[in-house]
PDB file of N, CA and C in Angstrom:
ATOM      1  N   UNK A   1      74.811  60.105 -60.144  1.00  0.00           N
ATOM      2  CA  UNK A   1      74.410  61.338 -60.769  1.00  0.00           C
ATOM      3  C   UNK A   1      74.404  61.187 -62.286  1.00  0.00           C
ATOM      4  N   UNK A   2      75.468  60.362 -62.829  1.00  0.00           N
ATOM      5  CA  UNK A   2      75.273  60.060 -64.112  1.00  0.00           C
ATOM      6  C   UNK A   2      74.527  59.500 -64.152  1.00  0.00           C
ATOM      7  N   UNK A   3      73.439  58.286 -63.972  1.00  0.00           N
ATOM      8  CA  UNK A   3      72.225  58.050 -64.540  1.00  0.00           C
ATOM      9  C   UNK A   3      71.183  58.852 -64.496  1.00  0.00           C
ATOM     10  N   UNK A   4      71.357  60.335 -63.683  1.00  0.00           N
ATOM     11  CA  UNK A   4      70.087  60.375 -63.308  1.00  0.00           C
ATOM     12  C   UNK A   4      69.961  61.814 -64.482  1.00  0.00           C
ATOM     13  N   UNK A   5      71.446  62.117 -64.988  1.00  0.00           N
ATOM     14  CA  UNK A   5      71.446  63.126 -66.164  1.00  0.00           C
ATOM     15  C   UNK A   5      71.445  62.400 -67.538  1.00  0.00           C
ATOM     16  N   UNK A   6      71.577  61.261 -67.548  1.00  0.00           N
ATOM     17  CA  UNK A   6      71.569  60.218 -68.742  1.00  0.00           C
ATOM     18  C   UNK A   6      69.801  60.105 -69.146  1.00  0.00           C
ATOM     19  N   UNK A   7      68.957  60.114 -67.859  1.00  0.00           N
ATOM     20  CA  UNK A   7      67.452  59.665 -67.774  1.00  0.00           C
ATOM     21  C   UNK A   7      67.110  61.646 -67.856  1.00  0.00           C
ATOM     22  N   UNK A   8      68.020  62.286 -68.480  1.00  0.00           N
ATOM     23  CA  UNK A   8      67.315  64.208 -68.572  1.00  0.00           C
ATOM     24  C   UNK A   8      67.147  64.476 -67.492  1.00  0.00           C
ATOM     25  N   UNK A   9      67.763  63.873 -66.443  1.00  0.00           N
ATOM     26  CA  UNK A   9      67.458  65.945 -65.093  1.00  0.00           C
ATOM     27  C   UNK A   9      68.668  66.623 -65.355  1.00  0.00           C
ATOM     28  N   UNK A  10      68.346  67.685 -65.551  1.00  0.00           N
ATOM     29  CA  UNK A  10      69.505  68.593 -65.173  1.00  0.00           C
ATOM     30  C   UNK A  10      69.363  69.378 -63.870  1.00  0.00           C
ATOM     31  N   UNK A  11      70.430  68.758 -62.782  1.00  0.00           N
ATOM     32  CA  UNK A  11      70.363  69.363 -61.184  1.00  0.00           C
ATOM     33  C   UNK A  11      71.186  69.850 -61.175  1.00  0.00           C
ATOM     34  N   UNK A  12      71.296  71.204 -60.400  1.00  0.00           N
ATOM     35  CA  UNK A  12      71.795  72.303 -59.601  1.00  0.00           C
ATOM     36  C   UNK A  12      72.757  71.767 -58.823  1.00  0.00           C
ATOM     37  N   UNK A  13      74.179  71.901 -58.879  1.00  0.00           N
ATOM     38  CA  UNK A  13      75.065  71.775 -57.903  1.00  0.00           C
ATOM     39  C   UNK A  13      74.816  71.436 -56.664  1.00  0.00           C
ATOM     40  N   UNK A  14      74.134  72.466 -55.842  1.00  0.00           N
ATOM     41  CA  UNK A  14      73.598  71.921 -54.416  1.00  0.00           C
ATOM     42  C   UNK A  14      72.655  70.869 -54.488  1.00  0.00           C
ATOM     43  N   UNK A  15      71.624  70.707 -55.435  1.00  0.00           N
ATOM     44  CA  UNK A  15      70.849  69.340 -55.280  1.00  0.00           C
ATOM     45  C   UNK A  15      71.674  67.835 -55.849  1.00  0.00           C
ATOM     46  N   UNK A  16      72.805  68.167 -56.591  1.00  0.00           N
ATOM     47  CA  UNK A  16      73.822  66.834 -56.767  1.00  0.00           C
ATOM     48  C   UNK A  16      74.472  66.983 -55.472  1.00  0.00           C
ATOM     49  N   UNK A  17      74.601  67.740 -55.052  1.00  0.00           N
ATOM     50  CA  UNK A  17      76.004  67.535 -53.661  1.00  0.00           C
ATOM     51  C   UNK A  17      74.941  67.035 -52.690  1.00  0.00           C
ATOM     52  N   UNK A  18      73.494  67.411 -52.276  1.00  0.00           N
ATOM     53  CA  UNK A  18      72.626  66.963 -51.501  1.00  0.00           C
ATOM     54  C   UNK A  18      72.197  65.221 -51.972  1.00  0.00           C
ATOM     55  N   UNK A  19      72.214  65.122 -52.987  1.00  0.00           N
ATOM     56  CA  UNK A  19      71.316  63.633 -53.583  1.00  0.00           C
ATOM     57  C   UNK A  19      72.773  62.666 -53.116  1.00  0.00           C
ATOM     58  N   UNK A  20      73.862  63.027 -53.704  1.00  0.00           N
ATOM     59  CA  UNK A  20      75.430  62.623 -53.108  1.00  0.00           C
ATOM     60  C   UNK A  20      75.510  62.174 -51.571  1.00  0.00           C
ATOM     61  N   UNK A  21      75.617  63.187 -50.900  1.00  0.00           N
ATOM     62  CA  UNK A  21      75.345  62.871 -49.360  1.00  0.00           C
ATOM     63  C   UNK A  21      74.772  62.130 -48.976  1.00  0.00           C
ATOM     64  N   UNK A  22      73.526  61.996 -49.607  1.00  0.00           N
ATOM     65  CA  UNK A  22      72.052  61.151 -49.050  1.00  0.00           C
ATOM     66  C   UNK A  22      72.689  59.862 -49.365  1.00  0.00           C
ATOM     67  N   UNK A  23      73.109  59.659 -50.521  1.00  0.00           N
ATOM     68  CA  UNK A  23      73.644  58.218 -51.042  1.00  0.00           C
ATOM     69  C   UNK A  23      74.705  58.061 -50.285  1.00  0.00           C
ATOM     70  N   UNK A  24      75.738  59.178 -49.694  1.00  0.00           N
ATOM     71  CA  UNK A  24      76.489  57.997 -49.290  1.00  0.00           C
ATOM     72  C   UNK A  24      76.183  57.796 -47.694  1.00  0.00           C
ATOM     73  N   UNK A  25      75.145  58.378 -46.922  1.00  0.00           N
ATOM     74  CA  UNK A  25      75.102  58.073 -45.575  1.00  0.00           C
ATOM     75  C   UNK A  25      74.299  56.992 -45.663  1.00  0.00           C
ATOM     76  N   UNK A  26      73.350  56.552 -46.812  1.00  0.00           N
ATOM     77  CA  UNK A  26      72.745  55.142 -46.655  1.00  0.00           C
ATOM     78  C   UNK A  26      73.439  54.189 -46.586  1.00  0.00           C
ATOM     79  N   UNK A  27      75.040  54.337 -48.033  1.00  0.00           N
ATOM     80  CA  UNK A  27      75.763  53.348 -47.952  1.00  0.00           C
ATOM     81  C   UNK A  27      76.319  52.800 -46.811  1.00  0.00           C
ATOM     82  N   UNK A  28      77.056  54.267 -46.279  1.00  0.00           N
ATOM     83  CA  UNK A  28      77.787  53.778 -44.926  1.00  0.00           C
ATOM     84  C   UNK A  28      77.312  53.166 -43.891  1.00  0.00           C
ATOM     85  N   UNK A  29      75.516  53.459 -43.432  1.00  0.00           N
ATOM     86  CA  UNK A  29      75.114  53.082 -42.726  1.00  0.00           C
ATOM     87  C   UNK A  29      74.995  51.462 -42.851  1.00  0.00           C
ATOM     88  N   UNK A  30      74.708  51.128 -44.414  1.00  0.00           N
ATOM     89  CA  UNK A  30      74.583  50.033 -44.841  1.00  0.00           C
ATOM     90  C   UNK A  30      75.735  49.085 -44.529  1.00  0.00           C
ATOM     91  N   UNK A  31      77.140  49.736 -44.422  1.00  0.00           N
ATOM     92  CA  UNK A  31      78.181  48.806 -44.566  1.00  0.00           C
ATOM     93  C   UNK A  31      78.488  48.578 -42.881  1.00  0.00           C
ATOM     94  N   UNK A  32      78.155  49.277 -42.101  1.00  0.00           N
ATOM     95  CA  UNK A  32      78.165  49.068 -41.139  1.00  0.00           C
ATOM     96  C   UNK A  32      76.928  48.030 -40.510  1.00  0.00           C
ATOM     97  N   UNK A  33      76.557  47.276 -41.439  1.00  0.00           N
ATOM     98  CA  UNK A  33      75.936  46.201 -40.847  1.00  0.00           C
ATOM     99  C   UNK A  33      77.329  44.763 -40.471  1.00  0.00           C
ATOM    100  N   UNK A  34      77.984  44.801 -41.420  1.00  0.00           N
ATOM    101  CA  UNK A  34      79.097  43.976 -41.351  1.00  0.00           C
ATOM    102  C   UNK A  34      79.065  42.741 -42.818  1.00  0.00           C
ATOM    103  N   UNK A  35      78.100  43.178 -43.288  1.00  0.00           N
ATOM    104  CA  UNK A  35      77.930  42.180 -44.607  1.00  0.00           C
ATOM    105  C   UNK A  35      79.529  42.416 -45.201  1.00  0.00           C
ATOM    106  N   UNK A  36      79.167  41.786 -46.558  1.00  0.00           N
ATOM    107  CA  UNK A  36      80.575  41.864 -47.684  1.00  0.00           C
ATOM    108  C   UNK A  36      80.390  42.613 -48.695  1.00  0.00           C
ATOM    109  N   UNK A  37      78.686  42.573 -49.043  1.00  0.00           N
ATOM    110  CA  UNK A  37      78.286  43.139 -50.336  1.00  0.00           C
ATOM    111  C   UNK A  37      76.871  44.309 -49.862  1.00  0.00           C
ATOM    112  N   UNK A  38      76.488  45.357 -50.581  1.00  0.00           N
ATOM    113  CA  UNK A  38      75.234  45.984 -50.355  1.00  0.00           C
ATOM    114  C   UNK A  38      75.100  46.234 -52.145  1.00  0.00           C
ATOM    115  N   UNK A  39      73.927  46.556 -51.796  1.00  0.00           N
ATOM    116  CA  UNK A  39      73.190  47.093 -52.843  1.00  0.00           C
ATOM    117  C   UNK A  39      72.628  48.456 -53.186  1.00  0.00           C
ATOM    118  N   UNK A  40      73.165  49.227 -54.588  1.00  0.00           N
ATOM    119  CA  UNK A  40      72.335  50.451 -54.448  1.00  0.00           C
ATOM    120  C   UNK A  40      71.570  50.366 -55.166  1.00  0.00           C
ATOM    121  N   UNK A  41      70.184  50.889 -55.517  1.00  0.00           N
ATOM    122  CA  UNK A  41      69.329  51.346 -56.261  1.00  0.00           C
ATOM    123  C   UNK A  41      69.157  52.469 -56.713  1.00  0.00           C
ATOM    124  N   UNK A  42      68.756  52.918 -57.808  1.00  0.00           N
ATOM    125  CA  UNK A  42      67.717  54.151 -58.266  1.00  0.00           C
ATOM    126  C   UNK A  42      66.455  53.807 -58.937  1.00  0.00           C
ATOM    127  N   UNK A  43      65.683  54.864 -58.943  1.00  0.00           N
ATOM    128  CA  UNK A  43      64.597  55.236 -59.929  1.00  0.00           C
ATOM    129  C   UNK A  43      64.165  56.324 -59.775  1.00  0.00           C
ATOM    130  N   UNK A  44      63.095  56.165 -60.668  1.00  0.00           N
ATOM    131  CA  UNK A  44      62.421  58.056 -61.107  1.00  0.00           C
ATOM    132  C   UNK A  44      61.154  57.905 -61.707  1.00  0.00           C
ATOM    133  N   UNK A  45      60.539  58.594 -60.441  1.00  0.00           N
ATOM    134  CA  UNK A  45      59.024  58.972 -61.066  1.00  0.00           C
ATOM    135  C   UNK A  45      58.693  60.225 -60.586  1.00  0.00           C
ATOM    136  N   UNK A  46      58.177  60.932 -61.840  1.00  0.00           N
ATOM    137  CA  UNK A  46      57.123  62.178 -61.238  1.00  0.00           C
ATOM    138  C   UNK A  46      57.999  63.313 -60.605  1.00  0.00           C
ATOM    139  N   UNK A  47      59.508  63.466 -61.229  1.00  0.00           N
ATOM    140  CA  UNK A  47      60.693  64.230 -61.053  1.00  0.00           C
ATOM    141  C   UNK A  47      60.821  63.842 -59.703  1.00  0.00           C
ATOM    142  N   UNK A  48      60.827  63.030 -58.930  1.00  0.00           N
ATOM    143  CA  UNK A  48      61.519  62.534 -57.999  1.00  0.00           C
ATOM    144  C   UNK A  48      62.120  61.114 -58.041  1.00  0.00           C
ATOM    145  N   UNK A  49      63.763  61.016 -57.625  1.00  0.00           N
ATOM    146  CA  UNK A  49      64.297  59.889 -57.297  1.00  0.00           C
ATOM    147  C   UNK A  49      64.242  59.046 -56.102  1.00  0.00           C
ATOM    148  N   UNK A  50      64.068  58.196 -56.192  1.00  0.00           N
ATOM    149  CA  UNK A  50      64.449  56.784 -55.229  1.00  0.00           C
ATOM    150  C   UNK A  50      65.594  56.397 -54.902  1.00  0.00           C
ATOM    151  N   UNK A  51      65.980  56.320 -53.959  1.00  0.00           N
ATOM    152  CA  UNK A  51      67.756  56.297 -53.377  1.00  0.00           C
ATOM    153  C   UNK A  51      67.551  54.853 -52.390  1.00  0.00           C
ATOM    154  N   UNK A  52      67.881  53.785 -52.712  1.00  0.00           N
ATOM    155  CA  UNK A  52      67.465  52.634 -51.736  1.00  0.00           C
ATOM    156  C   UNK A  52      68.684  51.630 -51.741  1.00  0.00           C
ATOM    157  N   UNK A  53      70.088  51.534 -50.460  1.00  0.00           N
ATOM    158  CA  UNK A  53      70.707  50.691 -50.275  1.00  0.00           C
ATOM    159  C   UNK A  53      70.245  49.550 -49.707  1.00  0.00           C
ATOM    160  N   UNK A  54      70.923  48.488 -49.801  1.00  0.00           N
ATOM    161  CA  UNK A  54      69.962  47.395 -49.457  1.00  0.00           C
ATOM    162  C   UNK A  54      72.023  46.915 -48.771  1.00  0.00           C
ATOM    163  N   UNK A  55      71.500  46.535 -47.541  1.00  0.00           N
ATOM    164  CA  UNK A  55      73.014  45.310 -47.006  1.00  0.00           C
ATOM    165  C   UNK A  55      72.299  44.237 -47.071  1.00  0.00           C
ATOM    166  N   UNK A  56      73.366  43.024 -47.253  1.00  0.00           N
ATOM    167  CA  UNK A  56      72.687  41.908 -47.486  1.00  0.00           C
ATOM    168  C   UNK A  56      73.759  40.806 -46.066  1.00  0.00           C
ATOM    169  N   UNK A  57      72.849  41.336 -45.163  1.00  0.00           N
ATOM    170  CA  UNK A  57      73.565  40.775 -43.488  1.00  0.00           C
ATOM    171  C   UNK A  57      72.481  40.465 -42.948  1.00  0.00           C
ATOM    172  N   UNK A  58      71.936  39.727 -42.564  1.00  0.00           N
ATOM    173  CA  UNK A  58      71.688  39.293 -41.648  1.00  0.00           C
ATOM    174  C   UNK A  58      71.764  39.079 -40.325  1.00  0.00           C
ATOM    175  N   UNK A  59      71.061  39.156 -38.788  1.00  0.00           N
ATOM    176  CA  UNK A  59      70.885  40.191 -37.478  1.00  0.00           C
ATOM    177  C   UNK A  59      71.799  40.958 -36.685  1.00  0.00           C
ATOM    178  N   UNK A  60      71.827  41.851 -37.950  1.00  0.00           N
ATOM    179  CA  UNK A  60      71.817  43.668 -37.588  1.00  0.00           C
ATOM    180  C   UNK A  60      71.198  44.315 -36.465  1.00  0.00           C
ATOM    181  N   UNK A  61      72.042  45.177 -35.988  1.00  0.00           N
ATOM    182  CA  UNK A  61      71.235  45.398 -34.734  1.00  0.00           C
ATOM    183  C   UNK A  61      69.906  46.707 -35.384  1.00  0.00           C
ATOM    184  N   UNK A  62      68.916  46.883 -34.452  1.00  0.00           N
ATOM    185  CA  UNK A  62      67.850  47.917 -34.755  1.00  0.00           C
ATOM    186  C   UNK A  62      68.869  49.066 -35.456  1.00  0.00           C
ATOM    187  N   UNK A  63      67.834  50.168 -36.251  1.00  0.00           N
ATOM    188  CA  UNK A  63      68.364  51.423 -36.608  1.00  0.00           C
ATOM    189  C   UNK A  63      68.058  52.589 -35.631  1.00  0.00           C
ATOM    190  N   UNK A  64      69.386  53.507 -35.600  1.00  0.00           N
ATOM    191  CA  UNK A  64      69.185  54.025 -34.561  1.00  0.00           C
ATOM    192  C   UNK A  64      68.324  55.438 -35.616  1.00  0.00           C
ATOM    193  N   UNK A  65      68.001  56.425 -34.987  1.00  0.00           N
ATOM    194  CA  UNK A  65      66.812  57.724 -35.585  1.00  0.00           C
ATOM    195  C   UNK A  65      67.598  58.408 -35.784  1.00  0.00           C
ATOM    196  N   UNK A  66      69.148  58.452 -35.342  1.00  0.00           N
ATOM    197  CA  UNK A  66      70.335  59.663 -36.114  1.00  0.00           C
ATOM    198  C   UNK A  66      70.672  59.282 -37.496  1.00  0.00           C
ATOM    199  N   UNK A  67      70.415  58.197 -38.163  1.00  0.00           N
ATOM    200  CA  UNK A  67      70.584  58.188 -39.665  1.00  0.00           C
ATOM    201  C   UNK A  67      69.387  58.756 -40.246  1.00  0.00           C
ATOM    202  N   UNK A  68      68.233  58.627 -39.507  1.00  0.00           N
ATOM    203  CA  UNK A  68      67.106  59.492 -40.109  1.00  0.00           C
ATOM    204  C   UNK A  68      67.331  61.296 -40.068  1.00  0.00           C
ATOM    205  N   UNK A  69      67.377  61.395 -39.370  1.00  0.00           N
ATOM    206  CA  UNK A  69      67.429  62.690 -38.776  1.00  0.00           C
ATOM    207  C   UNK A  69      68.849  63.546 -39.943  1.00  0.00           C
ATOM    208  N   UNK A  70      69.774  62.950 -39.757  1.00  0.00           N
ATOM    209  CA  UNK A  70      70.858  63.209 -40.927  1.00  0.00           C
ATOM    210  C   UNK A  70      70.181  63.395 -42.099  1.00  0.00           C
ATOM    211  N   UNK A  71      69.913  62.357 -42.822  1.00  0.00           N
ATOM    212  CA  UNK A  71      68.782  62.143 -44.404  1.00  0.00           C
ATOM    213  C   UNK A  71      67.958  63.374 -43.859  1.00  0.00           C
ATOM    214  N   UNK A  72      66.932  63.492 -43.553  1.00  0.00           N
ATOM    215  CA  UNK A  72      66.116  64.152 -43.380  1.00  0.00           C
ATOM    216  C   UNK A  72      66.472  65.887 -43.373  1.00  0.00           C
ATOM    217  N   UNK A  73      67.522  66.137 -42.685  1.00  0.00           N
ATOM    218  CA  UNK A  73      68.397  67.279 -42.564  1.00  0.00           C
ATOM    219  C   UNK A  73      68.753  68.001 -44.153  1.00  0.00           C
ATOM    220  N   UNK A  74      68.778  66.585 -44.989  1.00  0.00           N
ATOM    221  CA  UNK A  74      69.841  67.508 -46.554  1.00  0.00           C
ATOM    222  C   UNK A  74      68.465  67.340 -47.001  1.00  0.00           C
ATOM    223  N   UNK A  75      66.817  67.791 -46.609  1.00  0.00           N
ATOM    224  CA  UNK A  75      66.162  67.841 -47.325  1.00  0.00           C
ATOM    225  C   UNK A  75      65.551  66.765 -48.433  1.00  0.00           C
ATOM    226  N   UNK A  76      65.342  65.519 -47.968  1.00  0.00           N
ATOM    227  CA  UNK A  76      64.905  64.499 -48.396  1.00  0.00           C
ATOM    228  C   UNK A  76      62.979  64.873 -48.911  1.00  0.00           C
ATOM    229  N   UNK A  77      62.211  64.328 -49.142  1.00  0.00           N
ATOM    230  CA  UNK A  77      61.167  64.103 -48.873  1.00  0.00           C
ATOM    231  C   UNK A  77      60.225  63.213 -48.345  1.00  0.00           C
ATOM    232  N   UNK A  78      61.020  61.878 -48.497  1.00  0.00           N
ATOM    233  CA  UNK A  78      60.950  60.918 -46.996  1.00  0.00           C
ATOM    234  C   UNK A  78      61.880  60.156 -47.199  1.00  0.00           C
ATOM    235  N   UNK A  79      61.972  59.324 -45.958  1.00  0.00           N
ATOM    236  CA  UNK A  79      63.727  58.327 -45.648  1.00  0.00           C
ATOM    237  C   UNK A  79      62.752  57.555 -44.792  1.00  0.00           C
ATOM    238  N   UNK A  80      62.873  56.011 -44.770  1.00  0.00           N
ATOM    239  CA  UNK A  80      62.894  54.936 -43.818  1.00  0.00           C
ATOM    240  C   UNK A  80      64.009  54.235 -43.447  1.00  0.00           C
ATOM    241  N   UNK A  81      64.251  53.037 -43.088  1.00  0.00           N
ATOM    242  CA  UNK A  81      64.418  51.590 -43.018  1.00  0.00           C
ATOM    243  C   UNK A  81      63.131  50.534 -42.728  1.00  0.00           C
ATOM    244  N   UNK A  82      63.475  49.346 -43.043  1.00  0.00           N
ATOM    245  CA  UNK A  82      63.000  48.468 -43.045  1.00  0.00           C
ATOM    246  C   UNK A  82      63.778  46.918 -43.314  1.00  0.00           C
ATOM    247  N   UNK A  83      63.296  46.107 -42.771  1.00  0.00           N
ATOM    248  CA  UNK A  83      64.059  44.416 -43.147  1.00  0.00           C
ATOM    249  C   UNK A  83      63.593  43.859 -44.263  1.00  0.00           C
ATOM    250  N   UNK A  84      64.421  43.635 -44.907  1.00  0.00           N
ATOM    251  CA  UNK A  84      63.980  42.678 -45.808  1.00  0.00           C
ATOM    252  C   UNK A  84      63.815  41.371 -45.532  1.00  0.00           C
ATOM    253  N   UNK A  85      63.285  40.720 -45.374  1.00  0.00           N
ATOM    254  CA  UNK A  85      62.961  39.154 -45.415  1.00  0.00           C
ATOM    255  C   UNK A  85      63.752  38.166 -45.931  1.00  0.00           C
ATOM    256  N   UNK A  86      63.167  38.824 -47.389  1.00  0.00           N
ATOM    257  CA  UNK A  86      63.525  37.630 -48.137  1.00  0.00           C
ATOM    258  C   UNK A  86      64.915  37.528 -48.125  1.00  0.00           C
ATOM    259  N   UNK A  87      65.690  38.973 -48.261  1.00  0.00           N
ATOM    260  CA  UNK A  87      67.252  38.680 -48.931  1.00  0.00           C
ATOM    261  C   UNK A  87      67.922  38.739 -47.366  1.00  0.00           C
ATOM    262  N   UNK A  88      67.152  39.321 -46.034  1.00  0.00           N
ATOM    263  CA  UNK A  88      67.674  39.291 -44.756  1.00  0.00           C
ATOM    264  C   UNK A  88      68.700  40.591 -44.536  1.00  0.00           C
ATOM    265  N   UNK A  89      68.389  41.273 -45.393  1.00  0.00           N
ATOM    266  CA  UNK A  89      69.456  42.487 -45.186  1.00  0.00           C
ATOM    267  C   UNK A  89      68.173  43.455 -44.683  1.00  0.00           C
ATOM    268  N   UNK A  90      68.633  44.918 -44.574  1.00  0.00           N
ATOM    269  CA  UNK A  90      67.948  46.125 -44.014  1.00  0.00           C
ATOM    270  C   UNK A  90      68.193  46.737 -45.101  1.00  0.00           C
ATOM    271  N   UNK A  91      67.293  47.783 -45.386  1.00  0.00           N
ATOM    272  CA  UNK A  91      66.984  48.508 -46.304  1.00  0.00           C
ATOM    273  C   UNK A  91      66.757  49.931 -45.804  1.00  0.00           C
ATOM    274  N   UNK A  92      67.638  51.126 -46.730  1.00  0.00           N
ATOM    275  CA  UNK A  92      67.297  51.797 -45.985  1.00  0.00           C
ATOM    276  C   UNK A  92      67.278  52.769 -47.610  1.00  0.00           C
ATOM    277  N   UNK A  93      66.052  53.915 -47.391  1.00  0.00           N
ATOM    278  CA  UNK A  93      66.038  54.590 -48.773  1.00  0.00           C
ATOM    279  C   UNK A  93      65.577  55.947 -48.264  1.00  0.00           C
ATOM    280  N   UNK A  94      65.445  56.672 -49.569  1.00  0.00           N
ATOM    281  CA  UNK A  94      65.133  58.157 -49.297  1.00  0.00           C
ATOM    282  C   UNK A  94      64.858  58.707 -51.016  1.00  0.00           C
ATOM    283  N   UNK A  95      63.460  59.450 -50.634  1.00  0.00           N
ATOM    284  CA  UNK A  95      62.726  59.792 -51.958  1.00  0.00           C
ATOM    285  C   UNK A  95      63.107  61.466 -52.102  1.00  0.00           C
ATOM    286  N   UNK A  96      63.594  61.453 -52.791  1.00  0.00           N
ATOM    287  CA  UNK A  96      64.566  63.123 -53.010  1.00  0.00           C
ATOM    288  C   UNK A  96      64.127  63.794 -54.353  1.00  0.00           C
ATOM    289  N   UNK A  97      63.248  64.966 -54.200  1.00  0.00           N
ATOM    290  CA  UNK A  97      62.864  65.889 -55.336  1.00  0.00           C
ATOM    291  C   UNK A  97      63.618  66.230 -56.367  1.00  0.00           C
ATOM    292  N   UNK A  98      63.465  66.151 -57.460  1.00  0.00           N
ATOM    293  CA  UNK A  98      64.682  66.443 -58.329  1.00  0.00           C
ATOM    294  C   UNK A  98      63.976  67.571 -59.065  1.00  0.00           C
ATOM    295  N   UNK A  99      63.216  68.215 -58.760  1.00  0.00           N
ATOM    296  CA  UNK A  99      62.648  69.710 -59.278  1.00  0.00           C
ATOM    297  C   UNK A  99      62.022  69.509 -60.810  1.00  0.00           C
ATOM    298  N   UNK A 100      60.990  70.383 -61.054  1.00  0.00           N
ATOM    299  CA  UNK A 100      60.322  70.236 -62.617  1.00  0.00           C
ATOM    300  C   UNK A 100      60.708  70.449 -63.599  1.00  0.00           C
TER     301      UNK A 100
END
């Protein structure tokens, strides 16, 4: 949340406690791959943020649609997963409105 008031949004309590949540059900989901290390990301375009953990494990089982469905619930504007290749971890993100 501090970078994302450092880069000028000023968010509403409920949209920090919502952007919060979102970040940490990616993490957790993330750490429950069994790696040692994950990765978080941000960015910002067009008053919306990018929320993208990355685990760096290798064969993880499939994602199940209740981590979507969760994300999706605190009002996201979209959430995937996907594999990464190259680094062999899963990726999982969510593009969250941060208002005009």
């Amino acid at each position: 949340m501090a970078k994302l008031e450092e880069w000028g949004y000023r968010l509403t309590e409920d949209r920090t406690g919502s952007i919060t949540a979102v970040t940490e059900l990616l993490a957790r989901a993330a750490v429950t791959d069994g790696g040692r290390r994950i990765s978080l990301h941000l960015a910002d375009q067009d008053h919306q943020a990018l929320i993208l953990v990355l685990s760096h494990q290798n064969g993880h089982a499939p994602e199940g649609e209740d981590l979507l469905r969760e994300v999706t619930a605190l009002g996201v504007v979209s959430c995937g997963t996907d594999t990464d290749q190259e680094d062999g971890g899963r990726r999982r993100w969510a593009l969250t409105d941060l208002g005009g």
